[in-house]
C-alpha atoms as a PDB file:
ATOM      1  CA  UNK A   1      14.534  18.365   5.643  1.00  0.00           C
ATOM      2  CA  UNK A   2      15.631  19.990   9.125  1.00  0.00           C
ATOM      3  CA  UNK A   3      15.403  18.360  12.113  1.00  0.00           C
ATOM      4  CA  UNK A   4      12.547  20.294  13.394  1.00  0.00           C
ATOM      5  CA  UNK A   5      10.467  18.023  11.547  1.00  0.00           C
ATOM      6  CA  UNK A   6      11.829  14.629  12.952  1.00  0.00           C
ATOM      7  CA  UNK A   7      11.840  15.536  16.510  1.00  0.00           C
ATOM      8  CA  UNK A   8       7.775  16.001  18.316  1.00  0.00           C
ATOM      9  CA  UNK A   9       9.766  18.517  21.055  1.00  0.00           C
ATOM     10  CA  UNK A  10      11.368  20.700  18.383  1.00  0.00           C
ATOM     11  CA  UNK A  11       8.248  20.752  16.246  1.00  0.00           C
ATOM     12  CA  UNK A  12       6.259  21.956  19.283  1.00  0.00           C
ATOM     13  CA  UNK A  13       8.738  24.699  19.984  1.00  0.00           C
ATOM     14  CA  UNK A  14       9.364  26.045  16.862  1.00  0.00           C
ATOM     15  CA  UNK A  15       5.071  26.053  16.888  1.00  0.00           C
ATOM     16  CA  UNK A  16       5.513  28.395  20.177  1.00  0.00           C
ATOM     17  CA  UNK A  17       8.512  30.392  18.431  1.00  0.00           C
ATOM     18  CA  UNK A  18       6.404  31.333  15.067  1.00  0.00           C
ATOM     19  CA  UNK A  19       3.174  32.063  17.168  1.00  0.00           C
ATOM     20  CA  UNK A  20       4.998  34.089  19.253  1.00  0.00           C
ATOM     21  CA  UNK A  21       6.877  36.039  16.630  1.00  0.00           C
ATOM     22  CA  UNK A  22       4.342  35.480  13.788  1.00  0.00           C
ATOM     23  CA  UNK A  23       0.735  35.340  15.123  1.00  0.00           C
ATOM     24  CA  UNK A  24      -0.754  36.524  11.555  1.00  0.00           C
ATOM     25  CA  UNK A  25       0.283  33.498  10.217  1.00  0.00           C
ATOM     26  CA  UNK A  26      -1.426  29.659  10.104  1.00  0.00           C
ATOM     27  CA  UNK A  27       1.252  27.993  12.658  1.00  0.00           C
ATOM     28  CA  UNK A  28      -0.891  25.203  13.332  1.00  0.00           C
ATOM     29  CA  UNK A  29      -1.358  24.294   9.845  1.00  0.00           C
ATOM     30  CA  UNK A  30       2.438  24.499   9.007  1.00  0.00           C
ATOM     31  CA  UNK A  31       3.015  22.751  12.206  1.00  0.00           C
ATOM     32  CA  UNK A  32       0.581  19.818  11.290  1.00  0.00           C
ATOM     33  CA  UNK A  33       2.329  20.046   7.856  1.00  0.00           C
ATOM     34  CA  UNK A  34       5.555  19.648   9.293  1.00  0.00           C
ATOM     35  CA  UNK A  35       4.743  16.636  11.484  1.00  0.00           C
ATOM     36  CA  UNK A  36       3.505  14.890   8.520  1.00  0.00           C
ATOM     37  CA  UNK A  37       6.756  15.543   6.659  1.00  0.00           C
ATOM     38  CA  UNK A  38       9.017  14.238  10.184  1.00  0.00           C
ATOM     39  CA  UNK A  39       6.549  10.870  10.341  1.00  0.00           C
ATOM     40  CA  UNK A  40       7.442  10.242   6.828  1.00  0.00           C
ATOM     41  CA  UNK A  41      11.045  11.082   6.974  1.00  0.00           C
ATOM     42  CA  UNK A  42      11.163   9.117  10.084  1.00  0.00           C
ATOM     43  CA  UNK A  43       9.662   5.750   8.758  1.00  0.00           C
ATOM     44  CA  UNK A  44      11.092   6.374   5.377  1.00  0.00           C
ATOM     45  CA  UNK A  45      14.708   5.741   7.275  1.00  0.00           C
ATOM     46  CA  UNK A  46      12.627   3.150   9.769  1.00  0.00           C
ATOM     47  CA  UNK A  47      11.490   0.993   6.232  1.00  0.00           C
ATOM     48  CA  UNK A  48      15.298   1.187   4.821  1.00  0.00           C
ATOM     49  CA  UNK A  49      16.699  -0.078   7.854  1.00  0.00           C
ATOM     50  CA  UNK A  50      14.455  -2.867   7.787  1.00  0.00           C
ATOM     51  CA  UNK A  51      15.595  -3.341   3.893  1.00  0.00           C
ATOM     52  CA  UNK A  52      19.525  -3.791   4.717  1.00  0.00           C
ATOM     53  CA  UNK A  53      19.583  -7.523   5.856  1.00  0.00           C
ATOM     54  CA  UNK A  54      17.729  -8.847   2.748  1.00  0.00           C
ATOM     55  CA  UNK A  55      19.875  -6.736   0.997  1.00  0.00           C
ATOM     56  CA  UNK A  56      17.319  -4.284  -0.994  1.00  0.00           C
ATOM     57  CA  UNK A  57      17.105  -0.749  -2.021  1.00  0.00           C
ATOM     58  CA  UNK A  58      14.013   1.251  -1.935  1.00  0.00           C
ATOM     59  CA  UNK A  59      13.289   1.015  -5.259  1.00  0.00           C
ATOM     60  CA  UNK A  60      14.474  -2.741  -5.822  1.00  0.00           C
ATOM     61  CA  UNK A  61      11.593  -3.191  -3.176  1.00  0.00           C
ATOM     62  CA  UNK A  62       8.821  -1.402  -4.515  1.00  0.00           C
ATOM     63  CA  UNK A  63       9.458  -2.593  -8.365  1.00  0.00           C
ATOM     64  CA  UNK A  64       9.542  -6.441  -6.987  1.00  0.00           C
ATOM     65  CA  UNK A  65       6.106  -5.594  -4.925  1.00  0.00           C
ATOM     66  CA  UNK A  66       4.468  -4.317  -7.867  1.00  0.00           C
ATOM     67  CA  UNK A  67       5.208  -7.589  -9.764  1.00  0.00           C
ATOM     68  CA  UNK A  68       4.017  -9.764  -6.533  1.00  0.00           C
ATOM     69  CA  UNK A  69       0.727  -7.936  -5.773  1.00  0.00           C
ATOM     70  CA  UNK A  70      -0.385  -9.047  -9.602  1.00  0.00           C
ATOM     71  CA  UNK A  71      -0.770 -12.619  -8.461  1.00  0.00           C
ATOM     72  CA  UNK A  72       0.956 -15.336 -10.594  1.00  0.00           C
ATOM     73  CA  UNK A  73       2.878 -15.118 -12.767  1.00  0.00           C
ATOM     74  CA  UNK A  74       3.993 -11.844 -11.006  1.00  0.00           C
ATOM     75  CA  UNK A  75       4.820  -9.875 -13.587  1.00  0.00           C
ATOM     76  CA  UNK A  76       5.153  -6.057 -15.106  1.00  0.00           C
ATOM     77  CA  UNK A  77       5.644  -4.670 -18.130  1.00  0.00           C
ATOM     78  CA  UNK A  78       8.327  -1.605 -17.745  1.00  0.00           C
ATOM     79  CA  UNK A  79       5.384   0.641 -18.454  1.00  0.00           C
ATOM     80  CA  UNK A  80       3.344  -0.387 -16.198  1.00  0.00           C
ATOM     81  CA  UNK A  81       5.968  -0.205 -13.431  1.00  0.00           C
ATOM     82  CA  UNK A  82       6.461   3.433 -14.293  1.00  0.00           C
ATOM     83  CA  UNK A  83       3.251   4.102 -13.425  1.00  0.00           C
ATOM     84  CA  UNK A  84       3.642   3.037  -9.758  1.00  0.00           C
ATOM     85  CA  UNK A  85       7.331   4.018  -8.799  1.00  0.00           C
ATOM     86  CA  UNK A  86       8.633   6.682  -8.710  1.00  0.00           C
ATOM     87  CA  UNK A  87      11.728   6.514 -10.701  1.00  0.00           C
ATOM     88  CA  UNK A  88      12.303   7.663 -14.001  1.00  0.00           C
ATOM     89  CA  UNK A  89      12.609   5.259 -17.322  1.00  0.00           C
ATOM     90  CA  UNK A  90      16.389   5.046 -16.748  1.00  0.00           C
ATOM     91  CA  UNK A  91      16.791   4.179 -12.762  1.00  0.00           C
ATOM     92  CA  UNK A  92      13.889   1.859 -13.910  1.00  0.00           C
ATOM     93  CA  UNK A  93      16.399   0.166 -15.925  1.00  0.00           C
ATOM     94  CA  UNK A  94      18.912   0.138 -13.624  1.00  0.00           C
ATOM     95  CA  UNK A  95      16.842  -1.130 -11.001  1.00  0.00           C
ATOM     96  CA  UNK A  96      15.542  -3.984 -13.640  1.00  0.00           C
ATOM     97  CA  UNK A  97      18.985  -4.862 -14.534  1.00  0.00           C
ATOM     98  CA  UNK A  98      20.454  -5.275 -10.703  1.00  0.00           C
ATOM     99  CA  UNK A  99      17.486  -7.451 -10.077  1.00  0.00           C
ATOM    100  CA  UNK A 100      18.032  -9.434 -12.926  1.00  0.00           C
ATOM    101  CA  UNK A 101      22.040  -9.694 -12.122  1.00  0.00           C
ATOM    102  CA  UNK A 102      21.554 -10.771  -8.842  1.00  0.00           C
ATOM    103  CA  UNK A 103      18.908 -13.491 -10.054  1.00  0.00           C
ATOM    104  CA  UNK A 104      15.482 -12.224  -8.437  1.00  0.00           C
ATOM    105  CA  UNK A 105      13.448 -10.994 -11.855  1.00  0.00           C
ATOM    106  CA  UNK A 106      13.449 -12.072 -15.383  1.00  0.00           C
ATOM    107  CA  UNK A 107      12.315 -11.723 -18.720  1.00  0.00           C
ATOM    108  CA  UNK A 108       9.008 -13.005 -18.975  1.00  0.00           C
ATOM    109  CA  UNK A 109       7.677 -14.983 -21.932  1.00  0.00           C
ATOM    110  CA  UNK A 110       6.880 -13.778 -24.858  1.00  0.00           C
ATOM    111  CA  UNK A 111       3.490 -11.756 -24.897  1.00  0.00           C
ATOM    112  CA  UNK A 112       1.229 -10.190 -28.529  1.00  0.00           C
ATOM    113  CA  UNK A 113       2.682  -6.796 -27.067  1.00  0.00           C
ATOM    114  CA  UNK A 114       6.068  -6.067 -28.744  1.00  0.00           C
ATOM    115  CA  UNK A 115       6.435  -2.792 -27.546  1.00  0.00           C
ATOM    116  CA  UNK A 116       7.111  -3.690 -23.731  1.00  0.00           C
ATOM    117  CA  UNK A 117       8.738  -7.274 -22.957  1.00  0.00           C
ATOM    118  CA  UNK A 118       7.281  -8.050 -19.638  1.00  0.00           C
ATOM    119  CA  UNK A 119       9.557  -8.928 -16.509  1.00  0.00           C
ATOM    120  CA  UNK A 120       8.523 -11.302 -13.437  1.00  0.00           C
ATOM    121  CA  UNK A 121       9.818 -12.652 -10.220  1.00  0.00           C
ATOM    122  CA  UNK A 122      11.939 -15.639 -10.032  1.00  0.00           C
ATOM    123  CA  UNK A 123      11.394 -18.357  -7.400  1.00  0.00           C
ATOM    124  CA  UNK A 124      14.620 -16.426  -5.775  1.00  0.00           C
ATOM    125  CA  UNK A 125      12.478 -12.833  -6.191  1.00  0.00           C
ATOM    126  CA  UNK A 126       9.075 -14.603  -5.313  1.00  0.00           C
ATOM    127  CA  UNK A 127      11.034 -16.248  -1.888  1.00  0.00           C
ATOM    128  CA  UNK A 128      12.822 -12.280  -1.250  1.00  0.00           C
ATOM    129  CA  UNK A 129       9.776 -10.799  -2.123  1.00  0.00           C
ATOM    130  CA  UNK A 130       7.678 -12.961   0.545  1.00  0.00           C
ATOM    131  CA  UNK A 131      10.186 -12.370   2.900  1.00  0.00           C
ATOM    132  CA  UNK A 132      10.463  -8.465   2.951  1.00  0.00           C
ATOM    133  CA  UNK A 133       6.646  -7.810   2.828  1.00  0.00           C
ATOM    134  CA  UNK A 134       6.070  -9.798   5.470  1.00  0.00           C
ATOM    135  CA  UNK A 135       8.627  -7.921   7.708  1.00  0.00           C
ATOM    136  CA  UNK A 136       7.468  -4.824   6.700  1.00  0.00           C
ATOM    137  CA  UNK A 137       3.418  -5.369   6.959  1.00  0.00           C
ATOM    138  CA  UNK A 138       4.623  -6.747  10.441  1.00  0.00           C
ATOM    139  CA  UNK A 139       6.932  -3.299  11.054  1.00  0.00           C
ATOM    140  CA  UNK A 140       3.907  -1.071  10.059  1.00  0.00           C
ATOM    141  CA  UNK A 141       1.288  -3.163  12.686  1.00  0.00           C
ATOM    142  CA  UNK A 142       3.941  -2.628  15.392  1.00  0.00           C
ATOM    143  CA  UNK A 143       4.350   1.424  15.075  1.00  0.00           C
ATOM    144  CA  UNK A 144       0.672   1.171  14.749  1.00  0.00           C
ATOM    145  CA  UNK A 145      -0.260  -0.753  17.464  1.00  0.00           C
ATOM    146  CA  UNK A 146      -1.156   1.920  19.889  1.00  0.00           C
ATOM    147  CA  UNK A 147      -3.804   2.994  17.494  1.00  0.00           C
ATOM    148  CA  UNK A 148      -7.398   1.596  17.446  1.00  0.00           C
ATOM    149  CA  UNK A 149      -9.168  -0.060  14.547  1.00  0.00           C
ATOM    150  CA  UNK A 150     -11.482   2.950  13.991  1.00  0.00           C
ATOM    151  CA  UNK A 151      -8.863   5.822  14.820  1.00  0.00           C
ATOM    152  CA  UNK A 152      -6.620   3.786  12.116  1.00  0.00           C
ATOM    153  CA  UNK A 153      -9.526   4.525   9.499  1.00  0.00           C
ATOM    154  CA  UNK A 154     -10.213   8.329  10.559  1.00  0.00           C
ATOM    155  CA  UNK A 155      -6.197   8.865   9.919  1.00  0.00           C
ATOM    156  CA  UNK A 156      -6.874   6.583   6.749  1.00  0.00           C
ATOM    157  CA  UNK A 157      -9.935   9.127   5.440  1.00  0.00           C
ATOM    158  CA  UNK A 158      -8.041  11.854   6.811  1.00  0.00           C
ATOM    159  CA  UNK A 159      -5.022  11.350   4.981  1.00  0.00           C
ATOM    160  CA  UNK A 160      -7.028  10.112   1.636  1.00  0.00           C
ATOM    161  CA  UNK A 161      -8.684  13.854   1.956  1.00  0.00           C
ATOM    162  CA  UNK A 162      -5.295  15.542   2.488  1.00  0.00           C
ATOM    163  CA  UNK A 163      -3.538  13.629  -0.605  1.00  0.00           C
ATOM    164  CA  UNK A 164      -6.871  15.088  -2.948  1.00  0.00           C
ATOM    165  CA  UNK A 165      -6.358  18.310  -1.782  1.00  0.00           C
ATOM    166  CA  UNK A 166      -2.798  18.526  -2.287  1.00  0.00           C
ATOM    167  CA  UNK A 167      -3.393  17.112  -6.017  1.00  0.00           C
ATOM    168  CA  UNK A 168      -6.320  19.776  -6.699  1.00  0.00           C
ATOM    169  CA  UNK A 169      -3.651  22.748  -5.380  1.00  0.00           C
ATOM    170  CA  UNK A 170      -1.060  21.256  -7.649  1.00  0.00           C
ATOM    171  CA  UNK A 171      -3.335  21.640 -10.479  1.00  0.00           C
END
């Protein structure tokens, strides 16, 4: 990531820059491109600063709101955790085990499925949890608060429509 991306004034003159000394190519597309990856980066570091008090990684975050968004008794199997981090099977169970060290998951009771033991938030993860999501949700109205109800769902569609095409170029 350079710093182009972060910074609206640098994008815009490194746009100037490559249509001055590259008009062939699609600068506005790569500049659009590029604002999307300095938003990101930008509320990526944003979201972890919020993360520091409660004293929560990424990762530690998004496993524990995959078990609360299930409803009680807020719980995941490994596998099904997989499928909506992004970590691999072993920083999963690191993640699992800090959690469980510091007291805010556990092993859930046992289930007819013997091939994945469930894990769940404890009254501790469940409080953390609460906590976080709420400070976040709350973060994410505030950056958005310039932008109106119906621009926020254009950017929505917009970005929904980007995301598929990115998937169908991947292959």
């Amino acid at each position: 990531m350079n710093k182009v991306n972060q910074y609206p004034e640098l994008l815009a003159q490194a746009k100037r820059q490559w249509q001055q000394q590259r008009p062939d190519l699609p600068v506005a597309a790569a500049s659009l491109v590029g604002a999307f990856i300095g938003i990101a980066s930008n509320y990526e570091a944003y979201g972890k600063s919020l993360l520091k008090p409660f004293d929560l990684l990424q990762n530690e975050h998004d496993v524990m709101a995959c078990m609360r968004r299930q409803g009680t008794p807020y719980q995941r199997t490994p596998n099904q955790l997989l499928q909506e981090v992004r970590l691999t099977s072993g920083a999963l169970s690191t993640c699992l085990r800090r959690l469980e060290q510091r007291g805010l998951i556990q092993a859930a009771e046992e289930t007819d499925d013997k091939r994945s033991k469930p894990v769940q938030l404890t009254a501790k993860g469940l409080q953390l949890i609460d906590a976080v999501t709420t400070a976040r949700f709350n973060q994410a109205e505030a950056l958005l608060q310039s932008v109106t109800p119906a621009e926020r769902e254009q950017f929505s569609a917009l970005l929904v429509k980007l995301q598929a095409e990115l998937e169908q170029q991947r292959g």
